[in-house]
C-alpha atoms as a PDB file:
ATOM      1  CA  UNK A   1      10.339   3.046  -5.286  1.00  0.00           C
ATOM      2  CA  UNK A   2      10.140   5.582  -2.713  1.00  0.00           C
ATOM      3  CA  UNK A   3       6.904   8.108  -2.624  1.00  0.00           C
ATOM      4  CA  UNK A   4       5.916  10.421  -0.227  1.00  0.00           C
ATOM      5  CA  UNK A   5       3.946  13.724   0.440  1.00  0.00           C
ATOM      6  CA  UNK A   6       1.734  14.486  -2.539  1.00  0.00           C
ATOM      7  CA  UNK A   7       3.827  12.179  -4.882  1.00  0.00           C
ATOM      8  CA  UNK A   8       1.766   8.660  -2.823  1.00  0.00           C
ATOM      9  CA  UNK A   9      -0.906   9.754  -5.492  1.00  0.00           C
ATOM     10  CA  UNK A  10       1.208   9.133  -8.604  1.00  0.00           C
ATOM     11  CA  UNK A  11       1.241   5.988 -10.529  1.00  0.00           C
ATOM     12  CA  UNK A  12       3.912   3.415 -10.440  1.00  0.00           C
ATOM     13  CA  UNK A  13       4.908   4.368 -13.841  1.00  0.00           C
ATOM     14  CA  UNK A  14       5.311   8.472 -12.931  1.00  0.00           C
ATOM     15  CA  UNK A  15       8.196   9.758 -12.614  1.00  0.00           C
ATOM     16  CA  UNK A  16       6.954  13.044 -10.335  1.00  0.00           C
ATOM     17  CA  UNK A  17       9.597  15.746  -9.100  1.00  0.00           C
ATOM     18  CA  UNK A  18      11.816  15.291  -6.088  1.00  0.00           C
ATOM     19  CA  UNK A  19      10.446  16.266  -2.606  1.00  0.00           C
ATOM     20  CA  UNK A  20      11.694  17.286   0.459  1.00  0.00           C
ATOM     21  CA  UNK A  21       9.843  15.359   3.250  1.00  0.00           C
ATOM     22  CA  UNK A  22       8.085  17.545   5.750  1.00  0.00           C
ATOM     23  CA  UNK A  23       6.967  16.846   8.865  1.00  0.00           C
ATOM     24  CA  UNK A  24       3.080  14.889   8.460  1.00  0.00           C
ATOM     25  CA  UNK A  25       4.188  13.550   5.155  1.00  0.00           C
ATOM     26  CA  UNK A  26       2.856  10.007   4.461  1.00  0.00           C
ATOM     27  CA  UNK A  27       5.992   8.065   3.151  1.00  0.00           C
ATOM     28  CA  UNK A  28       5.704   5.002   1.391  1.00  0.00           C
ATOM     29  CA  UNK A  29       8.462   2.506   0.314  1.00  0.00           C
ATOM     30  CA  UNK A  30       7.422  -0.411  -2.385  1.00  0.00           C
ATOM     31  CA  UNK A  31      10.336  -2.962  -3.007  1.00  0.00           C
ATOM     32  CA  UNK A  32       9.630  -5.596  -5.779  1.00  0.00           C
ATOM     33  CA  UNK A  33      13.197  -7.682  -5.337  1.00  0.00           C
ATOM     34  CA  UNK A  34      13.401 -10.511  -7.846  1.00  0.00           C
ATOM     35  CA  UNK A  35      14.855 -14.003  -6.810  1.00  0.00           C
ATOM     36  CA  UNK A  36      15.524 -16.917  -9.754  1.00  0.00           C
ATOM     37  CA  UNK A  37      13.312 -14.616 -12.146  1.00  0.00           C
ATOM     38  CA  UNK A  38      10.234 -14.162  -9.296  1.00  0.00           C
ATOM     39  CA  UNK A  39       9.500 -11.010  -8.496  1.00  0.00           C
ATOM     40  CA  UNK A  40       8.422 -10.534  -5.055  1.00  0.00           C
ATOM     41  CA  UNK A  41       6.531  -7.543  -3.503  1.00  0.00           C
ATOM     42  CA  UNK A  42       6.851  -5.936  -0.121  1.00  0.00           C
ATOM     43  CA  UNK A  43       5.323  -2.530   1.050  1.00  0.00           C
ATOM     44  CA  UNK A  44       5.599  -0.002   3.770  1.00  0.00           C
ATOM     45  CA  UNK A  45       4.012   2.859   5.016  1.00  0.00           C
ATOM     46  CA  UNK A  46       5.526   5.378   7.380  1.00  0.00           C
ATOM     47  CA  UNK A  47       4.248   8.770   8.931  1.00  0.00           C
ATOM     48  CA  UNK A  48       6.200  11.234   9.694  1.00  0.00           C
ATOM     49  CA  UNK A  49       4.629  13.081  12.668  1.00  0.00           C
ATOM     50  CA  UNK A  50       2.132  12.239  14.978  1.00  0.00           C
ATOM     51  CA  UNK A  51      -0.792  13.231  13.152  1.00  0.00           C
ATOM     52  CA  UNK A  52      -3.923  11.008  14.469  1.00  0.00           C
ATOM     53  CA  UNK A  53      -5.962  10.618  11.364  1.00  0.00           C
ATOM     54  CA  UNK A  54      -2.097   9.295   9.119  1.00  0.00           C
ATOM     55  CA  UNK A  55      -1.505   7.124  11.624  1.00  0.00           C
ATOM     56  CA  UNK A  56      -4.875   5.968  11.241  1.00  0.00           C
ATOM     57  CA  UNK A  57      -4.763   5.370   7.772  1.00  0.00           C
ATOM     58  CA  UNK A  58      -1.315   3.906   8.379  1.00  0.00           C
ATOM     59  CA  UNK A  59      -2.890   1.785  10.644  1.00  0.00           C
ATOM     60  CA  UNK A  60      -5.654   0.882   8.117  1.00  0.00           C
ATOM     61  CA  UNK A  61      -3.720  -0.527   5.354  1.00  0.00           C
ATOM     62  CA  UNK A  62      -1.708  -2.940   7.552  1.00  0.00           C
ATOM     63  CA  UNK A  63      -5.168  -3.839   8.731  1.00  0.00           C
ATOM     64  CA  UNK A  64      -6.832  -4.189   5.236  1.00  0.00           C
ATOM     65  CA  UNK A  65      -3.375  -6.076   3.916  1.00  0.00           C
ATOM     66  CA  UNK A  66      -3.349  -8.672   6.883  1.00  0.00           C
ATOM     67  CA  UNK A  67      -7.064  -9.351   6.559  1.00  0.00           C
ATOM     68  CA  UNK A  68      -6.910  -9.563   2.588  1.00  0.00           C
ATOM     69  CA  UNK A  69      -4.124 -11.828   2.840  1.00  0.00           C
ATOM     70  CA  UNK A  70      -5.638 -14.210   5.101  1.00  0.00           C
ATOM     71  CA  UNK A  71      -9.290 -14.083   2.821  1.00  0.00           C
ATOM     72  CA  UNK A  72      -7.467 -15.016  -0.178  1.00  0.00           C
ATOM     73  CA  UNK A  73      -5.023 -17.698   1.334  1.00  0.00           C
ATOM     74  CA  UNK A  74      -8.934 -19.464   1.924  1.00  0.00           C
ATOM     75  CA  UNK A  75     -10.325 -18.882  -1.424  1.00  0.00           C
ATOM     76  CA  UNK A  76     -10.261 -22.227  -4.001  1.00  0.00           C
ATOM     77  CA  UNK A  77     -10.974 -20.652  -7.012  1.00  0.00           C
ATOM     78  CA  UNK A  78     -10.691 -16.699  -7.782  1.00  0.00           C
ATOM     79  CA  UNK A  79     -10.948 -14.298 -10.582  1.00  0.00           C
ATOM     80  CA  UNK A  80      -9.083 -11.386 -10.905  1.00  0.00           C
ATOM     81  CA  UNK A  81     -12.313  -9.765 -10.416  1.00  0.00           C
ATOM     82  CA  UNK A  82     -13.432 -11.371  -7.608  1.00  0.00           C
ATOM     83  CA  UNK A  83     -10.437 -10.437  -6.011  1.00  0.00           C
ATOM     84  CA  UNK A  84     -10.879  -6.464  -7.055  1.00  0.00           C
ATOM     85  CA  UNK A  85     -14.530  -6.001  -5.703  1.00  0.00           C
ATOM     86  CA  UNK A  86     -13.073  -7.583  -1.909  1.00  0.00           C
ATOM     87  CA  UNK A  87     -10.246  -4.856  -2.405  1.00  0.00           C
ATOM     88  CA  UNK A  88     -12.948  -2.567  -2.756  1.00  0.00           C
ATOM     89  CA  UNK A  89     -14.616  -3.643  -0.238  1.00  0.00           C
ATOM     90  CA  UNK A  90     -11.827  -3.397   2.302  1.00  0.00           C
ATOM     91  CA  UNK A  91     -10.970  -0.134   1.431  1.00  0.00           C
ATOM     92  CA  UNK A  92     -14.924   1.279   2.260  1.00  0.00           C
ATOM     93  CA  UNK A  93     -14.569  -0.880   5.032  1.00  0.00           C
ATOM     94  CA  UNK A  94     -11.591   0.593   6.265  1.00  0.00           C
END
């Protein structure tokens, strides 16, 4: 899946109109390959431009991923839950 522009707002499950990328746009690429019937999930965000405050958020979520990642690789026990409200709280954070 391929979003970018105004379309990184839709849903997984939209199926929003083609767009021609513009210069600023926020492009984001989500691959979910499967291997032996697991699916995994990789992710990346591009800007296209040099705007300061998209490269910031760019910045941000690679930031927010890595530290969420490393959190939950130390939990023992976690609840779906559990897990959402740190998501939420990286996301204020950041």
């Amino acid at each position: 899946m391929v979003r970018a522009g105004i379309n990184t707002l839709e849903p997984y499950t939209a199926d929003p109109e083609n767009l021609i990328l513009q210069d600023g746009d926020i492009v984001f690429f989500d691959f979910h390959p499967v291997f032996n019937g697991w699916e995994a999930d990789l992710g990346r965000t591009y800007v296209l431009g040099n705007d300061p405050l998209k490269q910031k958020i760019k910045a941000d979520i690679q930031a927010a991923w890595l530290e969420g990642n490393e959190w939950y690789w130390k939990q023992n026990s976690l609840t779906g839950a559990k897990f959402f409200e740190y998501a939420v709280s990286l996301a204020n954070k950041y």
